[in-house]
Protein backbone atom coordinates (compact mmCIF):
# COMPACT_ATOMS: atom_id res chain seq x y z
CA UNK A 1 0.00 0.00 0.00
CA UNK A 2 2.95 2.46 1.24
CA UNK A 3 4.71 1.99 -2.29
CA UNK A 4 1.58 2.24 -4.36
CA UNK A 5 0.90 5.57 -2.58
CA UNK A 6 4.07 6.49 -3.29
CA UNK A 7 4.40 6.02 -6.74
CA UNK A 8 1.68 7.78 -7.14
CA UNK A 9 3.06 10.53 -5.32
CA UNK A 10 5.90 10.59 -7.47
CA UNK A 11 4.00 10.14 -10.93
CA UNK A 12 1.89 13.72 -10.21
CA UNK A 13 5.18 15.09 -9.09
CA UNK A 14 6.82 14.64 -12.51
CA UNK A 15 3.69 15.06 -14.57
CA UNK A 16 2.80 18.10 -16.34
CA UNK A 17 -0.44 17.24 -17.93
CA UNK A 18 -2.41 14.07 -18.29
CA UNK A 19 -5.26 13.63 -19.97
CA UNK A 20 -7.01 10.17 -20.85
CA UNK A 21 -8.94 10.91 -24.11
CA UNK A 22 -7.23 11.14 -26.33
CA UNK A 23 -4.48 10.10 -24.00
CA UNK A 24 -1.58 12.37 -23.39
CA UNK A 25 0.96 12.52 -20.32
CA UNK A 26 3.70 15.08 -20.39
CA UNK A 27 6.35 14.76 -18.32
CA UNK A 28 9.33 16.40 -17.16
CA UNK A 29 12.72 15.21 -17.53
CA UNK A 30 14.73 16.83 -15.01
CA UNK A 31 12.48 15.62 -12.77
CA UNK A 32 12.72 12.05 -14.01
CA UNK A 33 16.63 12.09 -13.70
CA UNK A 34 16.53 12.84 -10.05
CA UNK A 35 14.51 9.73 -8.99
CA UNK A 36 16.07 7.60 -6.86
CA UNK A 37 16.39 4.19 -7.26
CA UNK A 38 16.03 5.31 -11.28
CA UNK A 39 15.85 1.98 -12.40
CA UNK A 40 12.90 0.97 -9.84
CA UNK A 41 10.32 4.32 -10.65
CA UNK A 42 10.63 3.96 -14.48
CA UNK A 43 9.77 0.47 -14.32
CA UNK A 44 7.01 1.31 -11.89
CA UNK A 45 5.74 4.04 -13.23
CA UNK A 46 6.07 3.12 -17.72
CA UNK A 47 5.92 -0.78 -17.57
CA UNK A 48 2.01 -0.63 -17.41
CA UNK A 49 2.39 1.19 -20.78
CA UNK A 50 4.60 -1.50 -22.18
CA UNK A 51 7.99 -0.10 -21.51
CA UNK A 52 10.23 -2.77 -19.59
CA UNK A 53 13.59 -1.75 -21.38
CA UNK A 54 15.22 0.29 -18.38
CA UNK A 55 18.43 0.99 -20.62
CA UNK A 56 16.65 2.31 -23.39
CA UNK A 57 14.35 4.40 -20.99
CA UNK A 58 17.32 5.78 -19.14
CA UNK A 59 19.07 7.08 -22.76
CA UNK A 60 15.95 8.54 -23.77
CA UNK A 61 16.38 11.16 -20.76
CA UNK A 62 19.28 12.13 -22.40
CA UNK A 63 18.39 11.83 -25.69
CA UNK A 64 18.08 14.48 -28.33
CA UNK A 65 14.61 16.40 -29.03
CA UNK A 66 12.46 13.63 -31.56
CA UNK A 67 13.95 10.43 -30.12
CA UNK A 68 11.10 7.71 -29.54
CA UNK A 69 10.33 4.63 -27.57
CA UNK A 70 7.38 2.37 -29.22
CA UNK A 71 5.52 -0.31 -27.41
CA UNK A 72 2.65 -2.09 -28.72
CA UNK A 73 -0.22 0.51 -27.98
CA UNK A 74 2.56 3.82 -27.03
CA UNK A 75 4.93 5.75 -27.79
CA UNK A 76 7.33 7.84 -25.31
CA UNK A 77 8.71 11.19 -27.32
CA UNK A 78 11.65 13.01 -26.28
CA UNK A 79 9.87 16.48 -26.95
CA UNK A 80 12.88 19.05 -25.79
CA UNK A 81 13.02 18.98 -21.94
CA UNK A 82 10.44 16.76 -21.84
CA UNK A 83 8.53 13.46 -22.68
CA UNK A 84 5.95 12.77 -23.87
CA UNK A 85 3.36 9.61 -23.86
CA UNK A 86 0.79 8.72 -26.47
CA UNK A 87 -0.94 6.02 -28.12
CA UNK A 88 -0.04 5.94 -31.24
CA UNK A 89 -2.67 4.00 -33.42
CA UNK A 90 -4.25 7.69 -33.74
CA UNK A 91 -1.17 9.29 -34.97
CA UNK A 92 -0.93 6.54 -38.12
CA UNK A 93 -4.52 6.60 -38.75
CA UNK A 94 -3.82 10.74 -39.26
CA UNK A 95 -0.46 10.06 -41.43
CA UNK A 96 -2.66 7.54 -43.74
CA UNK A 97 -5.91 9.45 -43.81
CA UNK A 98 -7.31 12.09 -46.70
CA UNK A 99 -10.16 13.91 -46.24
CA UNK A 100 -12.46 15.27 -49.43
CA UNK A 101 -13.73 18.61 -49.51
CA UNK A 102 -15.88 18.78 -52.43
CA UNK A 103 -16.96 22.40 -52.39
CA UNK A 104 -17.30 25.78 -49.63
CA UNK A 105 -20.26 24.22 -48.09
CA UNK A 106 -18.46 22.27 -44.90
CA UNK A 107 -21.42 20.20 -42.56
CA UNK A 108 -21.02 18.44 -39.91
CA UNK A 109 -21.64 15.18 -41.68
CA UNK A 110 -18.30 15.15 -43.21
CA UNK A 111 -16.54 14.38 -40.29
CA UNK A 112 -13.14 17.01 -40.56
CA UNK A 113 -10.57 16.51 -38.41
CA UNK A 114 -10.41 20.10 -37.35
CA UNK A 115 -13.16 22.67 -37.87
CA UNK A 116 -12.33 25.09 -40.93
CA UNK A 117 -14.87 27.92 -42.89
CA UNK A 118 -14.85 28.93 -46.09
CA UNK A 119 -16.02 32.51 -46.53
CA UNK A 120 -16.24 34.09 -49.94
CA UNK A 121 -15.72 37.69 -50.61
CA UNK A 122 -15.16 38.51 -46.78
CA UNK A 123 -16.24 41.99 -45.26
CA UNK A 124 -13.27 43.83 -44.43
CA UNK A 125 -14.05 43.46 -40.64
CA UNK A 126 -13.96 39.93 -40.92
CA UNK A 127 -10.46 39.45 -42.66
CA UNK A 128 -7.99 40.21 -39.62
CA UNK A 129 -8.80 36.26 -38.54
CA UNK A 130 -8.54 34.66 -41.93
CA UNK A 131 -5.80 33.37 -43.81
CA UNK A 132 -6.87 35.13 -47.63
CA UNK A 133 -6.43 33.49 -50.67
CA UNK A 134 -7.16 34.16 -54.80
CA UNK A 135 -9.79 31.77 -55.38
CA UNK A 136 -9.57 31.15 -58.47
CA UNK A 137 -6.54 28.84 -58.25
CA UNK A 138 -8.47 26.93 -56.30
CA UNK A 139 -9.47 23.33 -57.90
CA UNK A 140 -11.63 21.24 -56.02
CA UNK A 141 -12.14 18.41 -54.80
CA UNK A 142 -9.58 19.55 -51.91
CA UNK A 143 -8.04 17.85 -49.71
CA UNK A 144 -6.95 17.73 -46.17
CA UNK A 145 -4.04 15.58 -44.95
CA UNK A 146 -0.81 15.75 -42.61
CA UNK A 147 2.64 15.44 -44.31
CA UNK A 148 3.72 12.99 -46.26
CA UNK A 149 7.43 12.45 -47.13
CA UNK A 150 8.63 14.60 -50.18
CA UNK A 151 6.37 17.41 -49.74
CA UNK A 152 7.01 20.44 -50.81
CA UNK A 153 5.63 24.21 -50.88
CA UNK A 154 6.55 27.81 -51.79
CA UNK A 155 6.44 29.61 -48.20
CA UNK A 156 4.69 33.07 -48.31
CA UNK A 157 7.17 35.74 -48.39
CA UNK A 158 10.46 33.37 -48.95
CA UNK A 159 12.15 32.61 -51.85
CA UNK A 160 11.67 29.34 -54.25
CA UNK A 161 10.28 26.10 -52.81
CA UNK A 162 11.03 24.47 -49.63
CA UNK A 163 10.41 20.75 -48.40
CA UNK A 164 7.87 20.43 -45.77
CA UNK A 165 10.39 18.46 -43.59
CA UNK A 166 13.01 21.12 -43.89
CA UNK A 167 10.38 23.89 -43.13
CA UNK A 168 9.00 21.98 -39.77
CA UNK A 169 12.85 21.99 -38.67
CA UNK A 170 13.36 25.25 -39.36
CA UNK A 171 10.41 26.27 -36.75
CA UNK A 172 11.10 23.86 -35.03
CA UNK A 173 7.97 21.51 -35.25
CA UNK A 174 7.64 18.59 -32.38
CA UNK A 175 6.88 15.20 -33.85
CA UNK A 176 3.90 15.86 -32.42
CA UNK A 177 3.24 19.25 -33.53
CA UNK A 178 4.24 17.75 -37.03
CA UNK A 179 1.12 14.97 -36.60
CA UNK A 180 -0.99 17.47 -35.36
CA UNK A 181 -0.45 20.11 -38.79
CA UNK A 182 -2.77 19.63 -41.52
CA UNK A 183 -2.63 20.83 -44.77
CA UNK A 184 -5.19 22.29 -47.18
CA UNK A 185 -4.10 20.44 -50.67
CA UNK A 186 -5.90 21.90 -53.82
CA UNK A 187 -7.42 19.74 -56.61
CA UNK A 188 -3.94 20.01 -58.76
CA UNK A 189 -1.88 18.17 -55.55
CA UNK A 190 -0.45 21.86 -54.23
CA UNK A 191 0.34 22.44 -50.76
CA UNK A 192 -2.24 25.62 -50.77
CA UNK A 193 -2.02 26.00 -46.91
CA UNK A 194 -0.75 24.80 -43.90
CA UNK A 195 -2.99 25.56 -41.31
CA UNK A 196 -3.00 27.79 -38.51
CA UNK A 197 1.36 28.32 -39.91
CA UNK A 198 1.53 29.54 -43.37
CA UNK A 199 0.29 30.19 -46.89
CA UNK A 200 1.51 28.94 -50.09
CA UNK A 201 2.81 31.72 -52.08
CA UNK A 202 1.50 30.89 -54.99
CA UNK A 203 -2.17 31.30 -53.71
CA UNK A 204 -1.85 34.77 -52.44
CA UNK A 205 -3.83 37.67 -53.10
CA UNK A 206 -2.95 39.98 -55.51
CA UNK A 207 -3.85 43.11 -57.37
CA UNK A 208 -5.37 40.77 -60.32
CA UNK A 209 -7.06 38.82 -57.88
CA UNK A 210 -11.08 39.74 -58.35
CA UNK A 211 -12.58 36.39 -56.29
CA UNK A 212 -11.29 35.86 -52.19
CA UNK A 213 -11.63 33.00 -50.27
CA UNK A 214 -11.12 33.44 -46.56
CA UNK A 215 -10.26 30.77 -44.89
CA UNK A 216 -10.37 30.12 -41.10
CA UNK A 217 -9.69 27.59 -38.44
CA UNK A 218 -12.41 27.48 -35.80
């Protein structure tokens, strides 16, 4: 009884946030280091999520940022100065998974991922929270999707085009943050946004433009 009381002592201690659905647990390191007996609290406190390797648990504290441990149902992510727990069925059901928008009008029936509106022609009032766009480039169907491996866009405001891996470095996107992005892909297979981050150049409004499409994330 003392030692399950304590471990749970210790597992609020080093916890940042938990949350069960979808599951998360941050956690952080520094505080993980200075447990004592090491070996006995990470077995304690990760083996109910699969993770018996003490070695490998013990590198990952010192491990750089995007390092991962994979059980059968979770994955522990060195996430800067911290780690971080997840399932990750979710995360490869998001890599592998397309969603069809076939025109402006967005229900409820077609099950997004994230909540997006498309306004036409916004009132000026209305534009300071949207991302603009020339409509028509647009193509539909579009698509929405996270990145896939050899994408590539034209980053508002920067020069030529830039991979979509080198661009997440470059800010400095988590794995998770990464898994979390999602992309508005037009009908032709062009990055035209990535959401809530940045604008595809070639999509911007400009003085020819006569049709805008607004675009924001609820």
């Amino acid at each position: 009884m003392f030692i399950e009381q304590k471990i749970e002592e210790v597992r609020k201690e080093i916890t940042i946030e938990k949350k069960d659905d979808p599951f998360f647990w941050k956690i952080e390191c520094k505080k993980i280091k200075k447990l004592n007996p090491l070996s006995f609290y990470l077995f304690k406190l990760f083996s109910p999520y699969g993770f018996n390797d003490i070695h490998s648990m013990k590198h990952m504290i010192h491990a750089q940022s995007g390092k991962q441990l994979i059980s059968k149902i979770y994955r522990i992510i060195k996430s800067r100065n911290n780690w971080v727990v997840i399932t990750h069925k979710s995360l490869l059901e998001n890599i592998n998974k397309t969603y069809i928008i076939q025109n402006l009008k967005i229900s409820k029936k077609m099950f997004l991922p994230i909540d997006i509106k498309f306004v036409l022609n916004p009132k000026k009032e209305s534009k300071k929270n949207m991302c603009l766009i020339d409509f028509n480039k647009i193509q539909f169907p579009l698509l929405l999707r996270t990145w896939r491996k050899g994408d590539f866009f034209y980053p508002l405001k920067m020069k030529g085009k830039k991979k979509l891996s080198k661009y997440y470095k470059e800010k400095k996107f988590s794995i998770l943050k990464k898994e979390h992005t999602w992309l508005l892909i037009n009908g032709n297979g062009s990055i035209i946004l990535i959401l809530g981050n940045r604008l595809d150049d070639r999509f911007k409004v400009t003085e020819n433009t006569n049709k805008i499409l607004g675009i924001t994330k609820i």
